[in-house]
Protein backbone atom coordinates (compact mmCIF):
# COMPACT_ATOMS: atom_id res chain seq x y z
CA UNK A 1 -9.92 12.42 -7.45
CA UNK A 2 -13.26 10.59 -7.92
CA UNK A 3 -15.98 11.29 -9.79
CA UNK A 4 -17.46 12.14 -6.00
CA UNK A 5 -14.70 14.82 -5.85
CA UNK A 6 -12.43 12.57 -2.91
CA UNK A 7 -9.48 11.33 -2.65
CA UNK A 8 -11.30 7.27 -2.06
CA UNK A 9 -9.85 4.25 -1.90
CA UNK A 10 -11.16 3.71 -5.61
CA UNK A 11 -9.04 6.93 -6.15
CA UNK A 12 -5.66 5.86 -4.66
CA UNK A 13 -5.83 2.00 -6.41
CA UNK A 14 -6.29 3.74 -9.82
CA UNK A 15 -3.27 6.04 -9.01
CA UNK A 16 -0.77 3.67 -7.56
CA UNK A 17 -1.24 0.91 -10.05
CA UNK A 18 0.70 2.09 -12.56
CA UNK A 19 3.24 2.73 -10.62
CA UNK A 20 6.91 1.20 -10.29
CA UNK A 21 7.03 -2.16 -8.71
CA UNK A 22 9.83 -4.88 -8.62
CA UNK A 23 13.41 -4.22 -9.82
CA UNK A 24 11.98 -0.72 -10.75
CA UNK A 25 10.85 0.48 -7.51
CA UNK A 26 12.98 2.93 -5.62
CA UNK A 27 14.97 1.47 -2.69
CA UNK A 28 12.50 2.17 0.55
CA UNK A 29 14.46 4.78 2.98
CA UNK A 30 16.04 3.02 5.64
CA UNK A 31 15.17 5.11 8.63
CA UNK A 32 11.33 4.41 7.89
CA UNK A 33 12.11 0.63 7.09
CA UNK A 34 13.74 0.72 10.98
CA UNK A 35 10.80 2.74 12.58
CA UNK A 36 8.20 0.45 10.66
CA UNK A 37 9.65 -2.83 10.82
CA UNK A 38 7.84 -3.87 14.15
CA UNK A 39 4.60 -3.01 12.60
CA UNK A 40 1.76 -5.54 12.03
CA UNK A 41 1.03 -5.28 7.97
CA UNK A 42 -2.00 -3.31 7.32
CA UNK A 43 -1.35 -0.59 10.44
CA UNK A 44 -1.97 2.35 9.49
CA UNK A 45 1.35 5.16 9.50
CA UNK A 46 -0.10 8.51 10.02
CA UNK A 47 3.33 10.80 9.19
CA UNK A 48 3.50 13.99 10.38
CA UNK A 49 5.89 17.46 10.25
């Protein structure tokens, strides 16, 4: 979390850049790769149960 106690954007940058990228990253699952694919980039995905 922040030093404000939330999970900010500041927050989620810090805690996704070190992870895997490139020829490390994990294969993306191909059912959300079909259901996404006709999204415009920087729509949101709100996933639910």
């Amino acid at each position: 979390m922040s030093s404000s106690g939330e999970f900010d954007k500041a927050y989620w940058e810090q805690h996704w850049e070190a992870g895997r990228a490139g020829e490390d990253a994990a294969p993306a699952n191909p059912h959300l790769v079909r259901e996404v694919g006709a999204l415009s980039p920087g729509t949101a995905l709100d996933a639910g149960c």
